[in-house]
Protein backbone atom coordinates (compact mmCIF):
# COMPACT_ATOMS: atom_id res chain seq x y z
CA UNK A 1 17.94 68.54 102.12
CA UNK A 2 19.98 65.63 103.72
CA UNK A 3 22.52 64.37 101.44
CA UNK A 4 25.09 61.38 102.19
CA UNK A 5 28.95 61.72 102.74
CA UNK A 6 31.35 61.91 99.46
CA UNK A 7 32.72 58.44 101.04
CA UNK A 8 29.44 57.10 100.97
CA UNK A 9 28.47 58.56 97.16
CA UNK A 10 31.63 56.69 96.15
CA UNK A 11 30.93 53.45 97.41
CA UNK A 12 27.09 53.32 96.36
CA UNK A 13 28.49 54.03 92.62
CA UNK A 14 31.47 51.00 92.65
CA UNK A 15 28.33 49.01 94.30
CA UNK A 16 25.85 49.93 90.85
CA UNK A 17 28.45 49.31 88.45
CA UNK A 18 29.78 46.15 89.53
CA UNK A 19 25.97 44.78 89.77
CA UNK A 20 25.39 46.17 86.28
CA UNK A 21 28.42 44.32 85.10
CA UNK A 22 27.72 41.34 86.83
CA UNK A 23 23.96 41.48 84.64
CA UNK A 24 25.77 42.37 81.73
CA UNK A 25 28.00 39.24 82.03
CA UNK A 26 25.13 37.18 83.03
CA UNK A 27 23.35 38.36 79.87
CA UNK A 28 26.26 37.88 77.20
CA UNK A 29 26.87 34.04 78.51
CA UNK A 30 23.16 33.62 78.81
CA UNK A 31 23.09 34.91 74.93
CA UNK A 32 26.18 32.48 73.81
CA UNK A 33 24.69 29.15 75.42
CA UNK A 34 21.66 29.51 73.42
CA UNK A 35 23.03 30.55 70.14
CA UNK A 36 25.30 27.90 70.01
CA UNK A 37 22.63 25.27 71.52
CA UNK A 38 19.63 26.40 70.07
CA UNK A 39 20.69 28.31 66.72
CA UNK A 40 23.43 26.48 65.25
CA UNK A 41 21.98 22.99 66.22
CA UNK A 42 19.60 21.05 64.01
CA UNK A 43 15.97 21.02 64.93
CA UNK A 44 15.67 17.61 66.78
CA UNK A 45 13.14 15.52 65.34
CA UNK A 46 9.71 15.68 66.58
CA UNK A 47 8.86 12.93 68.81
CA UNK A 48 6.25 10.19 67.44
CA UNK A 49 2.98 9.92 68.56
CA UNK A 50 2.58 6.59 70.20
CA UNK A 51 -0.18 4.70 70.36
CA UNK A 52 -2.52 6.11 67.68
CA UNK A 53 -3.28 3.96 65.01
CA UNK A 54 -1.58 5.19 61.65
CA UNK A 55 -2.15 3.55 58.25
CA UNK A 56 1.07 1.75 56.92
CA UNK A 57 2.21 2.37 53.82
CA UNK A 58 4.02 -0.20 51.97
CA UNK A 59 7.30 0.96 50.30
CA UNK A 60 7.40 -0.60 46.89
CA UNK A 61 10.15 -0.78 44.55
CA UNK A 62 10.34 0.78 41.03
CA UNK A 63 10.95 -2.83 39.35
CA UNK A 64 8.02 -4.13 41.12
CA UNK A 65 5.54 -1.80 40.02
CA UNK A 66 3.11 -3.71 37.54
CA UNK A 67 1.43 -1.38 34.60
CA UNK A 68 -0.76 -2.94 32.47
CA UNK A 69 0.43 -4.29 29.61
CA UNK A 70 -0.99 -2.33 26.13
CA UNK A 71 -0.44 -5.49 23.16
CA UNK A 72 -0.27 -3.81 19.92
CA UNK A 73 -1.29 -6.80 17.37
CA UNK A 74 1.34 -7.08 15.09
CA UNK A 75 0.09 -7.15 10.92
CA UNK A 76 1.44 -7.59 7.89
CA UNK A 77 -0.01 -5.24 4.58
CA UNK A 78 0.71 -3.98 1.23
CA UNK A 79 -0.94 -1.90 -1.47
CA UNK A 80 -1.03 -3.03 -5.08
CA UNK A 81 -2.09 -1.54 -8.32
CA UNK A 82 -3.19 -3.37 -10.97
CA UNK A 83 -4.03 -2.26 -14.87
CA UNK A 84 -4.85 -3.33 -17.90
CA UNK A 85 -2.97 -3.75 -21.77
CA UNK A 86 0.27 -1.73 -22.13
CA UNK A 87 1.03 -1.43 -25.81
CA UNK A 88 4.19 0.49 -26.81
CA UNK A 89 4.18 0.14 -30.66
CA UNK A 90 2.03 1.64 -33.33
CA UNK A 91 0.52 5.46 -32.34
CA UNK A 92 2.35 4.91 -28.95
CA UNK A 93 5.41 4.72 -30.46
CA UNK A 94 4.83 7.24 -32.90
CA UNK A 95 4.04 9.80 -30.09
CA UNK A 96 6.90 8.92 -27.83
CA UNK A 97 9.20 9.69 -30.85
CA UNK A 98 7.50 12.66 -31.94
CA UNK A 99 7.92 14.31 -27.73
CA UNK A 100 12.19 14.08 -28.57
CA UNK A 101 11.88 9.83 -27.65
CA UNK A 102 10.61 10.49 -24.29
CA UNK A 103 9.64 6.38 -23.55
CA UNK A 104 7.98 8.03 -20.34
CA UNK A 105 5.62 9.81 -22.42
CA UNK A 106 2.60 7.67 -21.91
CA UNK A 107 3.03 7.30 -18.12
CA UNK A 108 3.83 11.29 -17.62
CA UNK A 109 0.68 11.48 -16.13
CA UNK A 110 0.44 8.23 -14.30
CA UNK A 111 3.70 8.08 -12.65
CA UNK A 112 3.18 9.55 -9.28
CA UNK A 113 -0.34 7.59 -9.36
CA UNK A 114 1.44 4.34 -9.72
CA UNK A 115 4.18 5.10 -7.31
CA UNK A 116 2.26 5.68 -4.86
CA UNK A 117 1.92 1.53 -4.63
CA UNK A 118 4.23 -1.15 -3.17
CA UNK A 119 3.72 -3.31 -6.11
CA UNK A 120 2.58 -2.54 -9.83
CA UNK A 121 1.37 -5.11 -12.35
CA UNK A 122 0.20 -4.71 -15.64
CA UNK A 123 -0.12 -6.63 -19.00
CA UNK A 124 2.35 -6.02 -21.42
CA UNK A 125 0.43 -6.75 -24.73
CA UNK A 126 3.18 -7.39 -27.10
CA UNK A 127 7.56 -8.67 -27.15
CA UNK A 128 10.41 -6.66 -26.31
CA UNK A 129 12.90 -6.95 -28.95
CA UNK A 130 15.81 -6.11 -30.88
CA UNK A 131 13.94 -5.82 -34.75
CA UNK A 132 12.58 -2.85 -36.69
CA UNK A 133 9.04 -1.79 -35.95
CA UNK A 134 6.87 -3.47 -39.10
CA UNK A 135 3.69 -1.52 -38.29
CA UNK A 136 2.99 1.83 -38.80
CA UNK A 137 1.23 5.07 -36.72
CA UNK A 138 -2.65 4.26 -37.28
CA UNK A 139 -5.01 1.39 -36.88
CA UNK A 140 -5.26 -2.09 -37.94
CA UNK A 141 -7.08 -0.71 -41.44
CA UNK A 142 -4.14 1.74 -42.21
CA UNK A 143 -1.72 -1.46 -41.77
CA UNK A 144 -3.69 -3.38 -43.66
CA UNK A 145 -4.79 -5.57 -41.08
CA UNK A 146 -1.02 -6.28 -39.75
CA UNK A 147 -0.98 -6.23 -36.09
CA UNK A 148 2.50 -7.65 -35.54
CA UNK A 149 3.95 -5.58 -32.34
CA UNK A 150 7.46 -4.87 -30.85
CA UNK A 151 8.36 -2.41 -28.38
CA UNK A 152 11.88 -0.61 -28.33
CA UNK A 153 14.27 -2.32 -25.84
CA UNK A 154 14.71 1.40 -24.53
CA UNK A 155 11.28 0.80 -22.86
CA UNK A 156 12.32 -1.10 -20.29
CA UNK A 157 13.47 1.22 -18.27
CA UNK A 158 10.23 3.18 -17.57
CA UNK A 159 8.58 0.04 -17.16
CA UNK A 160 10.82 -0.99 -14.90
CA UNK A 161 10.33 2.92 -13.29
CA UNK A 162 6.38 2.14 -13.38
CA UNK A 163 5.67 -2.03 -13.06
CA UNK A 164 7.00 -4.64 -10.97
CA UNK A 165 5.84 -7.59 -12.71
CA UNK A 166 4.14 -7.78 -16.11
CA UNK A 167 1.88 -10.84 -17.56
CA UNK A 168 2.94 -12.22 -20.82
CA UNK A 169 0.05 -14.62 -20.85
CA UNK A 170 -1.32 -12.60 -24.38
CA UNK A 171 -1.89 -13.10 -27.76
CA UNK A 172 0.50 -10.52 -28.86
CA UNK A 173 3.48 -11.82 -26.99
CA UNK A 174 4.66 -14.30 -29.78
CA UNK A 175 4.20 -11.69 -32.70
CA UNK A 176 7.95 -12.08 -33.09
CA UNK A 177 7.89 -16.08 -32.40
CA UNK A 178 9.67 -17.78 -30.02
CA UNK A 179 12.75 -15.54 -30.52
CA UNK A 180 10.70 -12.41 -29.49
CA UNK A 181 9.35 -14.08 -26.69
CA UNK A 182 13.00 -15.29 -25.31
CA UNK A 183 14.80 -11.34 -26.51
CA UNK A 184 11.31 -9.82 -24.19
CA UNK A 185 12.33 -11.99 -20.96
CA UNK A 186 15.86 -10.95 -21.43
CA UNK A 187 15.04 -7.44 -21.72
CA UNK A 188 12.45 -7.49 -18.58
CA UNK A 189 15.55 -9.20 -16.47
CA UNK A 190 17.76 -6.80 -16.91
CA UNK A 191 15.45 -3.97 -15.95
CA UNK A 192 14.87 -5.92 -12.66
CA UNK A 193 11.01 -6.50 -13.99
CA UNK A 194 9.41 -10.03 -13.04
CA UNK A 195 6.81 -11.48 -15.21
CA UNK A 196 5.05 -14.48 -15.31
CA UNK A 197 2.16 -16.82 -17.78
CA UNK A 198 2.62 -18.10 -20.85
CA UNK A 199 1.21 -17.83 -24.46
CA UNK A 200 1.12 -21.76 -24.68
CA UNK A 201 -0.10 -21.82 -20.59
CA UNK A 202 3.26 -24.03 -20.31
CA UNK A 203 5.44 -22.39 -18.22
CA UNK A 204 6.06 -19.95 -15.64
CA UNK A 205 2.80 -19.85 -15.30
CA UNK A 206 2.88 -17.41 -11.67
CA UNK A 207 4.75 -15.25 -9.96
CA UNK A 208 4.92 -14.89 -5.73
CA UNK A 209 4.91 -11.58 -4.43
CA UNK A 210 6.69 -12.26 -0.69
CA UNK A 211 5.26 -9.18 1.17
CA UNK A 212 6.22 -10.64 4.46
CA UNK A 213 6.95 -14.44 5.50
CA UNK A 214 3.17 -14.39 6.78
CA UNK A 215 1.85 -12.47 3.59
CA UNK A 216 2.69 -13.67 0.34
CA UNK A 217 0.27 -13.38 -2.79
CA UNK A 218 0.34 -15.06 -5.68
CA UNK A 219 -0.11 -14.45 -9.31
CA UNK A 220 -1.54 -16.36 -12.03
CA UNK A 221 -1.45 -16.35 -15.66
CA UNK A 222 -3.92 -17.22 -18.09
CA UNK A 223 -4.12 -17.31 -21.98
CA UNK A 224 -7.40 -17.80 -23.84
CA UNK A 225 -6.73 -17.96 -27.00
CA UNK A 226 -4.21 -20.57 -27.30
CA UNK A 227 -6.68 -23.73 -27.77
CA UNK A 228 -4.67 -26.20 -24.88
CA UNK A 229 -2.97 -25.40 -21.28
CA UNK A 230 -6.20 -24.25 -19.20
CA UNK A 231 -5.87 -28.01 -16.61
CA UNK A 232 -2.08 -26.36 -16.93
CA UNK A 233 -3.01 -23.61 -15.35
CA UNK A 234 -6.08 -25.14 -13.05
CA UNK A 235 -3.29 -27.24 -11.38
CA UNK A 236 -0.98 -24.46 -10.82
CA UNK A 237 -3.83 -22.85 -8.94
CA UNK A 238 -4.76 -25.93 -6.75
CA UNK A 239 -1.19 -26.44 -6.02
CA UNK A 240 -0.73 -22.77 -4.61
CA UNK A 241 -3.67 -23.18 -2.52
CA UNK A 242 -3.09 -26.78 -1.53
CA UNK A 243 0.92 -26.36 -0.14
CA UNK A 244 -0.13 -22.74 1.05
CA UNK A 245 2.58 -21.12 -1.04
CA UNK A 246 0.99 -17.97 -1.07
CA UNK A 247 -2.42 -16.61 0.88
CA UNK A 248 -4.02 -15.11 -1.90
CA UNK A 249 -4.57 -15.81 -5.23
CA UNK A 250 -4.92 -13.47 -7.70
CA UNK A 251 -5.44 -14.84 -11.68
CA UNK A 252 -5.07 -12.65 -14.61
CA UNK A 253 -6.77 -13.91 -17.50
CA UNK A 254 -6.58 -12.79 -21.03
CA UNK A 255 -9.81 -13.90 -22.36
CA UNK A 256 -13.02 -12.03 -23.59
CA UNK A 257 -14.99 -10.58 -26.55
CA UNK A 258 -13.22 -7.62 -27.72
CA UNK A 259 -15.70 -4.59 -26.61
CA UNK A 260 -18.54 -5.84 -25.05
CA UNK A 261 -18.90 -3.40 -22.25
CA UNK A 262 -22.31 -4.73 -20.86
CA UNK A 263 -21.59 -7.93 -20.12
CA UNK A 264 -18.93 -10.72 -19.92
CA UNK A 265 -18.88 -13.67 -22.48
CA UNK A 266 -20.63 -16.96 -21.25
CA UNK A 267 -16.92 -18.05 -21.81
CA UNK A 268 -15.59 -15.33 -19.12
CA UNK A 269 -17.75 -16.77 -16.79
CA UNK A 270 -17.45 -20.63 -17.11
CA UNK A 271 -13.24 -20.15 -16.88
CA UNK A 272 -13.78 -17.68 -13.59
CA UNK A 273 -15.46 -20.08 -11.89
CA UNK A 274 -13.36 -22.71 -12.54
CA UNK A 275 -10.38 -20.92 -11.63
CA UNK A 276 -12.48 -19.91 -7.95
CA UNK A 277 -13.16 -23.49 -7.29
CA UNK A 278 -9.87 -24.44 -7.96
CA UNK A 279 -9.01 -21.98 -5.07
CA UNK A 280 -8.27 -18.62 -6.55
CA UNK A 281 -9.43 -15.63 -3.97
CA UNK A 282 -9.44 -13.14 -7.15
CA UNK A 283 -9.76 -12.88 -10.78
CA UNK A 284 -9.10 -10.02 -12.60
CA UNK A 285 -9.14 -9.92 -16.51
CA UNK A 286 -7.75 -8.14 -19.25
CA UNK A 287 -7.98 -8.00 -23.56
CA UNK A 288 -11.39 -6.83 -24.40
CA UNK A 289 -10.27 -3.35 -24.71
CA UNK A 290 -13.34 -2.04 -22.60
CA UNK A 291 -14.04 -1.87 -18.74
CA UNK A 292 -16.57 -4.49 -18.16
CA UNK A 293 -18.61 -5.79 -15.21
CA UNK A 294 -17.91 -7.40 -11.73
CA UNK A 295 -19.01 -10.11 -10.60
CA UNK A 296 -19.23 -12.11 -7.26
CA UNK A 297 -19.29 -16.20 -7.31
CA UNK A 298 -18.89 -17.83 -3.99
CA UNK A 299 -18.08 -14.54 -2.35
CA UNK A 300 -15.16 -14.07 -4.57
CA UNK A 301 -15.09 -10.57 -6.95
CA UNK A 302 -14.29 -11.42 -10.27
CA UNK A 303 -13.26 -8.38 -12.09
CA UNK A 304 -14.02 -9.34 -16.02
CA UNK A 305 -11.99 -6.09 -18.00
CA UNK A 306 -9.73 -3.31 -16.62
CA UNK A 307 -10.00 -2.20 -19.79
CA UNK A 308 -6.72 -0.69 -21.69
CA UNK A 309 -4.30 1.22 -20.01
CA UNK A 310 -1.95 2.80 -22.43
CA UNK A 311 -3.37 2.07 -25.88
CA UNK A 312 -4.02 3.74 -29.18
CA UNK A 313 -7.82 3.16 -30.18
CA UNK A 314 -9.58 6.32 -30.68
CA UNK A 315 -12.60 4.83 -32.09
CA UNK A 316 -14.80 5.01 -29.01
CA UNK A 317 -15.34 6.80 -25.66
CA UNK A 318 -15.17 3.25 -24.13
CA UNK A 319 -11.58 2.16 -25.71
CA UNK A 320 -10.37 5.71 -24.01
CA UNK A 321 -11.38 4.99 -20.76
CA UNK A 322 -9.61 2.10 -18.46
CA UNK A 323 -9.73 1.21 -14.71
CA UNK A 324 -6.96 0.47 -11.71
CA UNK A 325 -7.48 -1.17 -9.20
CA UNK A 326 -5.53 -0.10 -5.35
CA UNK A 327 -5.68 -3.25 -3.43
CA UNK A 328 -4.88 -2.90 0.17
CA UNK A 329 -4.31 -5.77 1.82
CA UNK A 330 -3.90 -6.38 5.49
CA UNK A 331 -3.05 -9.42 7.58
CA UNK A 332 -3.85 -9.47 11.11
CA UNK A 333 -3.34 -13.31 12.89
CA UNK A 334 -5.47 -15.49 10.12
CA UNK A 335 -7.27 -12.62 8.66
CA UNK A 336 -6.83 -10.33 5.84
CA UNK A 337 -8.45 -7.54 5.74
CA UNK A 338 -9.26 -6.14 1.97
CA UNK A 339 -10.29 -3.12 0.49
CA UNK A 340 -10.17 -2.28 -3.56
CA UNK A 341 -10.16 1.17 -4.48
CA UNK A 342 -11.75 1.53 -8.20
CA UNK A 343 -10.09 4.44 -10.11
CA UNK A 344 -10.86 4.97 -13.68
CA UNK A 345 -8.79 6.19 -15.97
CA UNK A 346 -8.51 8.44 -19.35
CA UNK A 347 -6.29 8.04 -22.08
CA UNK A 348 -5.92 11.34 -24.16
CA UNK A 349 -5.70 11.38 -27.94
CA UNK A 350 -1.67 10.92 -27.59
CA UNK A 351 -1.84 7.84 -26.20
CA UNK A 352 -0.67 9.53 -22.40
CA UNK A 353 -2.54 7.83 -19.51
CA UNK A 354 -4.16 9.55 -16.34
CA UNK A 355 -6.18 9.07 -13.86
CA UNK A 356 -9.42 10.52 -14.61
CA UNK A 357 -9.97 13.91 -13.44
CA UNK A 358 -13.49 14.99 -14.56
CA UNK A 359 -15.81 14.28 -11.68
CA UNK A 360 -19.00 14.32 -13.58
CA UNK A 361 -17.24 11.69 -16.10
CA UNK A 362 -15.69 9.88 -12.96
CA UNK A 363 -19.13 8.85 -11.51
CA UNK A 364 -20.50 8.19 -14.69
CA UNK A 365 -18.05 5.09 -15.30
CA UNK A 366 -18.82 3.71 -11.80
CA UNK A 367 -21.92 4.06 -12.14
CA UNK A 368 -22.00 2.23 -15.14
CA UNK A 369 -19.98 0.05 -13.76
CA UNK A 370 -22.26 -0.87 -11.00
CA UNK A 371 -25.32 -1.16 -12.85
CA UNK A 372 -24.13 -4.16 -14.77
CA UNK A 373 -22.03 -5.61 -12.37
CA UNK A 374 -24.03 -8.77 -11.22
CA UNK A 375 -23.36 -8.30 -7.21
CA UNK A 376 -25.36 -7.69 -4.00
CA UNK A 377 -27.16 -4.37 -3.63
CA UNK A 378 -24.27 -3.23 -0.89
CA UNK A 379 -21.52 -3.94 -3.27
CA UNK A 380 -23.01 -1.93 -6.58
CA UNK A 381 -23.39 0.81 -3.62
CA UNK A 382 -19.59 0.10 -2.46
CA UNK A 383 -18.81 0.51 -6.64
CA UNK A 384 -20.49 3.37 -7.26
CA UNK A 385 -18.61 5.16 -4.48
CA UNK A 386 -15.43 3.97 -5.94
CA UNK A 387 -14.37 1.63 -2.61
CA UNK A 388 -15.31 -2.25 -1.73
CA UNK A 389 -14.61 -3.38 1.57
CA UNK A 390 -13.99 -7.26 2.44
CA UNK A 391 -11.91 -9.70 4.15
CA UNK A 392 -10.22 -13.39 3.24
C-alpha cells in the first residue's frame, strides 16, 4: 500500500489541529456574543401593528369612577308599653311583706316583659308617702268600706326599675290630701320617675316623651271624677297639636263604670271623642278594673280599659286578667308608621303580674276582645291575632 513520508504525516497533523482550533475558537466567541446579546438582554418589545384599527380604551381614574349612590332613608322609632292601675297597698302590700319585703314581688314576672321597651307608663292608683298604712290585707268589705291607699316610699325604686312615667290623674291619688299628693311627687323625683295629670285636671296636665328632635309624643292626663277641669285638659290637647310640640298624642283617661266588660259608658264615649277632635291621635283608658272594648272614631283607636295591672281583686276571672299594649312607632320623612301589639295579662292570686301564658286562655281574651270592639271587620281580625297595623 502507498503510504506518505513521516515529513509529510507531520505536517498534515499540525495542518488538522490548527483548523480544529481555529473552529473551536470560532465556536466559543460565536457562543459568548450571543449569550451576552441574546440571553442576558431583555426581550425587546414587540413592534406595534400599524395601521389596524384597535379599540381605545379610555384610562379612567379611581376618583372619577361614579357608583350609584344606595340612599338609606333615615327614621326615627321607639317602642312603648303601656298598662293599666298599679296599686301597692292592701293584699299587695301584704304579699310583698310576707316574700322577706321584696317591693319587686309583683313585677317578678313582668320585669323582663317590660324591659324589653324604651319607655314604660302606667297608672299609679294611689300617693307615695311617708304615713302608716290605714287599710288592711282584704277587700273593701273587710275594711269596712275604707279605701284610703299609701304605698311604702321603698317602692320607688322598682318603679323606677319598671316605669318611666306614671299618671296621677286618679281618684286615689289625694287619699292622703294635698300633703300625700306633694310627699308622692317628691318620692317619684328622686327615683328619676316622670309623671304627669292631675286629680283637679289643674296642672301638669302632660308629659313629652323626646324620642328624637323629629319624634316626640306626648302624654295627656285626664281625671273623671273630679266634677271641673275637662276644657283644662281639652286646651292642653289643642295646644300640643296646634304649636306641634309633640307628633302624637296619646290621652290617658281615668273614667268609666267600674266592670263593665262589654261595653264602654255613653260617658267613655262622648269624652273620647272630644278629646280626638281636639286633636289627640290616641286614647287609651284606665279605672274600670276590666279590659274593655276598642273603638275607632275618625280613624283614631280608642282603647276604653287596659284593665288592672297589679291589683288585688280576686272576685272575678275578669278583675285577674289585664292588657299591655307594645306600641312601635316609626317615623320615616312625615310619616309614622304604627303597629300595637295586644298582650294580655294574668295576675295570680298573690297579686304577681305576668304576661299570660295559657294559649287557649290567650285567644280567648282577644277574642273577646274583638267581638265587642266596635271597629272594621279587618281590625277585629288584626285584634284577634293580637297585632294592629296603621300609620299617622
Amino acid at each position: 500500500m502507498f503510504e506518505l513520508p513521516d515529513n509529510q504525516k507531520n505536517k498534515k497533523w499540525k495542518i488538522f489541529a490548527i483548523i480544529s482550533i481555529a473552529l473551536f475558537l470560532v465556536t466559543f466567541i460565536f457562543a459568548l456574543l450571543w449569550y451576552f446579546l441574546f440571553y442576558l438582554s431583555p426581550p425587546e418589545p414587540k413592534n406595534l401593528v400599524e395601521n389596524i384599527d384597535v379599540p381605545v380604551i379610555a384610562e379612567v381614574k379611581n376618583h372619577e369612577i361614579k357608583k350609584e349612590e344606595v340612599v338609606i332613608p333615615e327614621f326615627s322609632s321607639t317602642t312603648i308599653i303601656m298598662v293599666g292601675d298599679i296599686m301597692l297597698d292592701r293584699d299587695v302590700y301584704y304579699f310583698i311583706r310576707k316574700n322577706n319585703n321584696e317591693f319587686n314581688f309583683p313585677f317578678a314576672k313582668i320585669n323582663t316583659f317590660l324591659a324589653s321597651a324604651d319607655f314604660r307608663v302606667g297608672n299609679l292608683e294611689g300617693p307615695i308617702t311617708n304615713n302608716q298604712s290605714i287599710i288592711k290585707a282584704g277587700g273593701a268589705e273587710e275594711n269596712g268600706g275604707n279605701l284610703r291607699f299609701t304605698f311604702s316610699p321603698k317602692t320607688t325604686t322598682t318603679l323606677s326599675d319598671n316605669f318611666d312615667l306614671l299618671s296621677l290623674a286618679n281618684n286615689h291619688i289625694t287619699n292622703f290630701a294635698n300633703d300625700g299628693v306633694v310627699q308622692t311627687k317628691n318620692y317619684l323625683k328622686s327615683a328619676g320617675i316622670n309623671y304627669f295629670g292631675d286629680f283637679y285636671n289643674q296642672t301638669e296636665l302632660s308629659y313629652i316623651y323626646e324620642v328624637a328632635e323629629d319624634l316626640k309624643i306626648a302624654f295627656v292626663g285626664y281625671h273623671q271624677f273630679y266634677s271641673g277641669g275637662l276644657e283644662n285638659v281639652l286646651s292642653e290637647i289643642t295646644k300640643i297639636k296646634s304649636e306641634k310640640l309633640a307628633d302624637i298624642i296619646i290621652v290617658f283617661p281615668h273614667w268609666g263604670t267600674e266592670y263593665l266588660t262589654t261595653r264602654p259608658d255613653g260617658k267613655q264615649q262622648e269624652l273620647s271623642k272630644k278629646f280626638i277632635d281636639a286633636g289627640a291621635d290616641l286614647v287609651i283608658g284606665s279605672h274600670p278594673h276590666v279590659i274593655e272594648p276598642i273603638e275607632m272614631y275618625k280613624e283614631k283607636l280608642i282603647f276604653y280599659s287596659l284593665g288592672n295591672f297589679v291589683f288585688d281583686q280576686y272576685f272575678s276571672p275578669e278583675t285577674l286578667q289585664g292588657l299591655a299594649l307594645k306600641l312601635n312607632f316609626i317615623k320615616k320623612e312625615d310619616k309614622i308608621e304604627t303597629k300595637i301589639n295586644l298582650i294580655p295579662l294574668a295576675i295570680s292570686r298573690e297579686t304577681q303580674v305576668s304576661v299570660m301564658e295559657d294559649g287557649i286562655l290567650k285567644q280567648k281574651v282577644l277574642d273577646s276582645l274583638a267581638g265587642n270592639s266596635n271597629v272594621v271587620d279587618s281590625v277585629k281580625e288584626e285584634i284577634r291575632n293580637g297585632e294592629i297595623n296603621f300609620s299617622f
